[in-house]
Protein backbone atom coordinates (compact mmCIF):
# COMPACT_ATOMS: atom_id res chain seq x y z
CA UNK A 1 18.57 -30.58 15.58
CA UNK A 2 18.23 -26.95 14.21
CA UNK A 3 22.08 -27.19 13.27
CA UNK A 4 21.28 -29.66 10.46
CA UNK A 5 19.09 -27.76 8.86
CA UNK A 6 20.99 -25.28 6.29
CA UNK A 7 21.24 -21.57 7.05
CA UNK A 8 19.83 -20.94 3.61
CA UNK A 9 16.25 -22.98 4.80
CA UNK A 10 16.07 -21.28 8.26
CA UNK A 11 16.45 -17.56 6.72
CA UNK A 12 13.84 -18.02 4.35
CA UNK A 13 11.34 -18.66 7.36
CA UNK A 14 11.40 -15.20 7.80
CA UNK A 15 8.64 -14.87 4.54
CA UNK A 16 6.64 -16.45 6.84
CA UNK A 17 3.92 -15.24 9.56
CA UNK A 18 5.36 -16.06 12.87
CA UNK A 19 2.30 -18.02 13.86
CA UNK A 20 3.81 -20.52 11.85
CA UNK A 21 7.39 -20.63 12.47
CA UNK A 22 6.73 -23.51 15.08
CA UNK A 23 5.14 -25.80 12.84
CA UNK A 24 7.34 -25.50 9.78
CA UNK A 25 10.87 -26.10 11.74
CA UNK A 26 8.90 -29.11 12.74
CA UNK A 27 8.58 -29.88 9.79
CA UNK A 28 12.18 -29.55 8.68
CA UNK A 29 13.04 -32.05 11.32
CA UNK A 30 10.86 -34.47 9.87
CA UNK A 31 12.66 -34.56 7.51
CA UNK A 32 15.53 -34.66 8.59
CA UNK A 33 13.99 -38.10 10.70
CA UNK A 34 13.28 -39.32 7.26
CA UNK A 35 16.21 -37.96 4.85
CA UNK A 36 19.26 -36.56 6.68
CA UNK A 37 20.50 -35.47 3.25
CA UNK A 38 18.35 -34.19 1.66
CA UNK A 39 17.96 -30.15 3.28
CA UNK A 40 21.86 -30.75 2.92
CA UNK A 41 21.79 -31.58 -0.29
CA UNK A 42 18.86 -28.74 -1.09
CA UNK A 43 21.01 -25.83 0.67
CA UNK A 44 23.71 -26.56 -1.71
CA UNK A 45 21.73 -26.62 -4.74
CA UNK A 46 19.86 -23.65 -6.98
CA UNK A 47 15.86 -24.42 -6.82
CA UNK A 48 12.93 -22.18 -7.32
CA UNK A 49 11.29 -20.67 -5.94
CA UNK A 50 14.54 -18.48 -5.26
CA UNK A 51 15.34 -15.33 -3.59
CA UNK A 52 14.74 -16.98 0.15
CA UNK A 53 10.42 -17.84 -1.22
CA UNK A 54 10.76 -20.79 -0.06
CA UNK A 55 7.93 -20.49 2.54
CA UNK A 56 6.10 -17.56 0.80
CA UNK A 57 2.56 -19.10 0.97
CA UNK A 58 2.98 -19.17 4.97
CA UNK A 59 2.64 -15.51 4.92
CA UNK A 60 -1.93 -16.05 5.63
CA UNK A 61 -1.64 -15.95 9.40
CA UNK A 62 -2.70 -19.92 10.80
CA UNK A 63 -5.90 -17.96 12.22
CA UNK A 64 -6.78 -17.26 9.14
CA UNK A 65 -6.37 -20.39 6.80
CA UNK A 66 -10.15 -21.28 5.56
CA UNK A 67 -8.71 -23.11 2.31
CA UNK A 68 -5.71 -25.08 1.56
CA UNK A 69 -5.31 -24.96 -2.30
CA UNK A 70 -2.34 -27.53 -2.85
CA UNK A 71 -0.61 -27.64 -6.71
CA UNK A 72 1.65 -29.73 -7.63
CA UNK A 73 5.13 -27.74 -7.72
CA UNK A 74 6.36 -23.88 -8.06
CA UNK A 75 6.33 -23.10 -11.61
CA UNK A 76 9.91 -23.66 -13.76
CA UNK A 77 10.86 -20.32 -14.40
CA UNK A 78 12.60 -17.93 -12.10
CA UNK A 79 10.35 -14.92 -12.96
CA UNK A 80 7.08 -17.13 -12.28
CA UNK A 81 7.62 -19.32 -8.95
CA UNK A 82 6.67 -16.48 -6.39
CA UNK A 83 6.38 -19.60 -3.48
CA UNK A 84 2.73 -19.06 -4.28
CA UNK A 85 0.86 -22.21 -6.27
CA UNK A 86 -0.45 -21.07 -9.49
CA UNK A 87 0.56 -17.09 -8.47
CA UNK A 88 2.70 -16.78 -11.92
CA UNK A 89 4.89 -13.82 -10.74
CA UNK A 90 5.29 -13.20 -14.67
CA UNK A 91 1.84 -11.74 -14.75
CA UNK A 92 0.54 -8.70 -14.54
CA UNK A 93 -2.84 -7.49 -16.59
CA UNK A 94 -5.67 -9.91 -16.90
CA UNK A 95 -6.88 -9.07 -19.79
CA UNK A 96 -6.52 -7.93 -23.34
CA UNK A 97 -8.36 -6.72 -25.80
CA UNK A 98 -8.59 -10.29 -27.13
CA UNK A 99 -9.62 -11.92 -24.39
CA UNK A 100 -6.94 -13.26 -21.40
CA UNK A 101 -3.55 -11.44 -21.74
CA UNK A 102 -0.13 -13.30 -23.56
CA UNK A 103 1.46 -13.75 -20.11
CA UNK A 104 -1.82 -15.22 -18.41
CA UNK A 105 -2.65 -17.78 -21.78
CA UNK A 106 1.13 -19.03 -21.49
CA UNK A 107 0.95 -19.78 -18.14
CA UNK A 108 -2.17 -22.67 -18.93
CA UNK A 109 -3.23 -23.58 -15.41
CA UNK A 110 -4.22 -19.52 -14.36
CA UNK A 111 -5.83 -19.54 -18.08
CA UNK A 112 -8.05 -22.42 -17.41
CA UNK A 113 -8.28 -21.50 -13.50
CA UNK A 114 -9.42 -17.76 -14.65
CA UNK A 115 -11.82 -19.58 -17.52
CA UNK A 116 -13.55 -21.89 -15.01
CA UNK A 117 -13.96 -18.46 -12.99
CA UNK A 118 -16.29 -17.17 -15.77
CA UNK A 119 -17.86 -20.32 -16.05
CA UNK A 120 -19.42 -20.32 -12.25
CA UNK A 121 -19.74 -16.80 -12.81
CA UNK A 122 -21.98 -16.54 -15.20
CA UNK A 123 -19.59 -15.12 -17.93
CA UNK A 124 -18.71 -17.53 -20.15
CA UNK A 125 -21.00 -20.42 -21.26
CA UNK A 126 -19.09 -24.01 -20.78
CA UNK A 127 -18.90 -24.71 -24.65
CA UNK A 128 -18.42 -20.73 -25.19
CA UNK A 129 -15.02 -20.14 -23.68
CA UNK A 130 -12.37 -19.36 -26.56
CA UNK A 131 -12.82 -16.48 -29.38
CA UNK A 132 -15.53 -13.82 -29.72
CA UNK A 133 -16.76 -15.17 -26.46
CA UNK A 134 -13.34 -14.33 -24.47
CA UNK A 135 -13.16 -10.78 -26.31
CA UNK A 136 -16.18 -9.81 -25.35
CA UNK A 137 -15.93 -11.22 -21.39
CA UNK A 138 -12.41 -8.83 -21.96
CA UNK A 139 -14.17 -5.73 -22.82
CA UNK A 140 -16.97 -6.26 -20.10
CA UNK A 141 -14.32 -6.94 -17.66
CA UNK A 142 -12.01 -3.43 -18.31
CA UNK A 143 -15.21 -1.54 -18.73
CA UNK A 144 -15.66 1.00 -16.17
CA UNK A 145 -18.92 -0.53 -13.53
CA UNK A 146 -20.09 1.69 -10.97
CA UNK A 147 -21.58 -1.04 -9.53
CA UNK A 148 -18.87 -3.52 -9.59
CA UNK A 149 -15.39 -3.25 -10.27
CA UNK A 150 -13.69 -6.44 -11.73
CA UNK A 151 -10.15 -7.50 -10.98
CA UNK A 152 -7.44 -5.95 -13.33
CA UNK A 153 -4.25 -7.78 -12.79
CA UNK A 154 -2.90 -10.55 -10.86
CA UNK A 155 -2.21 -9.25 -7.59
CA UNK A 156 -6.11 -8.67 -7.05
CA UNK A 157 -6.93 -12.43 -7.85
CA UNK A 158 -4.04 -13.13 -5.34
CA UNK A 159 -5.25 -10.69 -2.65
CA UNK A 160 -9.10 -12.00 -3.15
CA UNK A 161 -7.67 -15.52 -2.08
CA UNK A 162 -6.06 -14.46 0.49
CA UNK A 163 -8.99 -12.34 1.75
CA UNK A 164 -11.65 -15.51 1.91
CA UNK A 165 -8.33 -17.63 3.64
CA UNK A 166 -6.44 -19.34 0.96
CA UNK A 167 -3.26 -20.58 1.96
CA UNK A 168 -1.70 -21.20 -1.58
CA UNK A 169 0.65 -24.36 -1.04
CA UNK A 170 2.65 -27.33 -3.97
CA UNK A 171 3.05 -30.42 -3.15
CA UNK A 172 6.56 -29.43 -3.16
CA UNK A 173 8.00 -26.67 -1.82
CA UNK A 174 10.97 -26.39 -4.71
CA UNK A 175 11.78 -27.03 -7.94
CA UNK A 176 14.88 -28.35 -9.49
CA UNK A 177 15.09 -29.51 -13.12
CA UNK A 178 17.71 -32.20 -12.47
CA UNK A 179 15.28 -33.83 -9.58
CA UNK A 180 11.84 -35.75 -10.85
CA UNK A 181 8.80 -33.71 -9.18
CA UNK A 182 7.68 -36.99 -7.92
CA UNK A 183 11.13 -37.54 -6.24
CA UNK A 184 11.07 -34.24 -4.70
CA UNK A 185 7.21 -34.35 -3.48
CA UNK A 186 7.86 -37.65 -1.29
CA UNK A 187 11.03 -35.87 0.53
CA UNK A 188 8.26 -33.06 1.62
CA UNK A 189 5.74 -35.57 2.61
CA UNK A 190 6.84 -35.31 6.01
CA UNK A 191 7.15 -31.83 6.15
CA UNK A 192 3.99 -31.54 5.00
CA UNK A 193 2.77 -34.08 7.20
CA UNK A 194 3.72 -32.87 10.30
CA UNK A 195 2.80 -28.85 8.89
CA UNK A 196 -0.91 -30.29 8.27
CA UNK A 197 -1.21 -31.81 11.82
CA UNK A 198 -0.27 -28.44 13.77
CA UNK A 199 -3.01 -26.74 11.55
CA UNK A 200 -5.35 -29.62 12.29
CA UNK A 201 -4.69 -29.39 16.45
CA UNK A 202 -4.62 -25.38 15.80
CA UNK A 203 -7.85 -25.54 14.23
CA UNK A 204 -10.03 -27.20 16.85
CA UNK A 205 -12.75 -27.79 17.25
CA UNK A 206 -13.07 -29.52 14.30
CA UNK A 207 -16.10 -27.41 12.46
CA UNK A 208 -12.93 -24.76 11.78
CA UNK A 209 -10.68 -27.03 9.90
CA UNK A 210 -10.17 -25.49 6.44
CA UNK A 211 -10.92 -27.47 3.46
CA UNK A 212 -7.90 -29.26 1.26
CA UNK A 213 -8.51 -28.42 -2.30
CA UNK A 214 -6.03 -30.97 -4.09
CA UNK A 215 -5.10 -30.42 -7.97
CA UNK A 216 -3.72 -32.82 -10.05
CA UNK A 217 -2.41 -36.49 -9.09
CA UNK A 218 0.82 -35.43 -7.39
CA UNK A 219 -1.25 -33.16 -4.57
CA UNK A 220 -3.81 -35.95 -4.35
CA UNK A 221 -1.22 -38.35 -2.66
CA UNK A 222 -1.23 -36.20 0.49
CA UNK A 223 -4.39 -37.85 1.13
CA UNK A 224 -2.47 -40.89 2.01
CA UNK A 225 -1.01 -38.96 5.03
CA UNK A 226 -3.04 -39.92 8.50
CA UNK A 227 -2.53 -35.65 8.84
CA UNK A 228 -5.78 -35.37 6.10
CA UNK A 229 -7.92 -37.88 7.27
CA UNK A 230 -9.42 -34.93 9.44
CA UNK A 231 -9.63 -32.39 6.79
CA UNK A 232 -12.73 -31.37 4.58
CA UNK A 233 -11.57 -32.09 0.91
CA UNK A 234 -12.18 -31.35 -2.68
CA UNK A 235 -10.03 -33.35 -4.96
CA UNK A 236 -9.79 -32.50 -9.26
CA UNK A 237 -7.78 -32.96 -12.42
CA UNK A 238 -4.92 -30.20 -12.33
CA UNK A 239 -6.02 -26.62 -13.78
CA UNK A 240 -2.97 -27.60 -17.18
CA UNK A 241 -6.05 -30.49 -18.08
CA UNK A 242 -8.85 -28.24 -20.06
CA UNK A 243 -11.34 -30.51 -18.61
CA UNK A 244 -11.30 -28.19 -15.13
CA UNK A 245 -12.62 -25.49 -16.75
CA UNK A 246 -15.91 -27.57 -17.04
CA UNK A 247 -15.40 -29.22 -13.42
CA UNK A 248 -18.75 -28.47 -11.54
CA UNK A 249 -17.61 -29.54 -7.95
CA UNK A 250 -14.71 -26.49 -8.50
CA UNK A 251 -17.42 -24.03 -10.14
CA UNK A 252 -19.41 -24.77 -7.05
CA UNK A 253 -16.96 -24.41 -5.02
CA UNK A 254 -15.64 -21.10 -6.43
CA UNK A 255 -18.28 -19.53 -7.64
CA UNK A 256 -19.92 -18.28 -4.65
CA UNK A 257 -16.41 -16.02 -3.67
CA UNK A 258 -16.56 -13.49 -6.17
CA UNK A 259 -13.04 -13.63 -6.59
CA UNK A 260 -13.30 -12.26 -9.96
CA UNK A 261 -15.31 -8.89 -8.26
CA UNK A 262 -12.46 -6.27 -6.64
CA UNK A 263 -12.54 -6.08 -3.02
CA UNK A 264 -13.44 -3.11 -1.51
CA UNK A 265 -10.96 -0.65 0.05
CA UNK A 266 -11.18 -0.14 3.60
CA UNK A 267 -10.48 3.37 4.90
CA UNK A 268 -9.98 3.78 8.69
């Protein structure tokens, strides 16, 4: 059945960790079972995330998925969708001397996702989280700590998720501005079906299964696949809504990581 699946979709597994390979042409066949025209269709067609991304977020070997932190689709600009949910490959720097950088405030899900941050952190009080309260949390954060270096750009939020087992997955795998998101999320429902199974199986016995973390209404209808009914979950409003930066289930969930604290390096 491999033949019906465009050349175009089978190169890009190579983003992927092999532990996975398996699993996602699986998936691919599934739909194919459900669609036959719709990888077709896709192969022909321009969608982001481009440059072969396509299954970027499969790079966290299956070993070591702890989290599943599902969006809703790869942001609309070429620049931003890295294959990565909410990883805006516009940014760079964190912060400015005013608070969150220009890049980081445009892109309005990683502003409230790196606001709710402060929030469990400690940094910002929940009515406190625009203004002189952001430029200060700015200059604590590029102040030199001997005691605890904080993040500086977007690649160390990225790697911090990565390094507590975040596999960072959309609802949909592509975007396309002539195709409705909710049209294109149901064509990778089986995909994603079958893709949540093999980490279900993988993950036995069942006190390893990682934990779906569902944003926004669109990633919340994956709990009507009998794949989830398994999983651990923790469902909320998507990051755009400026109600998450207030949501205590994700502060609680969150705030125990550090993620806003620099990893150490690791010399061997």
């Amino acid at each position: 059945m491999h033949s019906a699946i465009p050349d175009t979709i089978l190169d890009a597994l190579k983003y992927a960790h092999p532990s996975w390979h398996a699993g996602l042409t699986a998936g691919l066949e599934a739909m194919l079972r459900s669609d036959p025209n719709y990888l077709a269709a896709l192969g022909k067609d321009e969608y982001l995330p481009n440059q072969g991304r396509l299954f970027a977020a499969f790079s966290q070997p299956l070993d070591a998925v702890r989290y599943v932190l599902v969006g809703e689709g790869p942001y609309p600009r070429p620049a931003s969708a890295t294959g990565f949910c909410f990883m805006d490959g516009a940014v760079d720097a964190l912060w400015s001397p005013t608070g969150l950088s220009k890049p980081v405030n445009r892109a309005t899900s990683l502003r409230n996702f790196m606001k709710m941050l402060l929030v469990a952190d400690g940094h910002l009080l929940p009515d406190q989280t625009t203004g002189d309260a952001m430029i200060k949390v700015a200059s604590k954060m590029q102040a030199p700590d001997s005691s605890m270096t904080k993040i500086q750009t977007l690649a160390d939020l990225q790697e911090n998720l990565t390094r507590h087992g975040f596999l960072l997955l959309n609802a949909t795998l592509v975007y396309r501005p002539h195709v409705p998101p909710t049209q294109e999320a149901r064509a990778w429902q089986p995909f994603l079906e079958v893709v949540l199974k093999a980490m279900a199986n993988h993950a036995k016995p069942i006190p390893q299964l990682p934990t779906l973390i569902l944003w926004g209404k669109i990633a919340e209808r994956l709990r009507a696949l009998p794949s989830t009914t398994c999983f651990p979950q923790a469902i909320s409003e998507h990051p755009y809504n400026l109600s998450f930066i207030n949501n205590t289930d994700m502060q609680a969930l969150f705030g125990a990581m550090n993620l806003l604290q620099k990893s150490p390096l690791l010399f061997t």
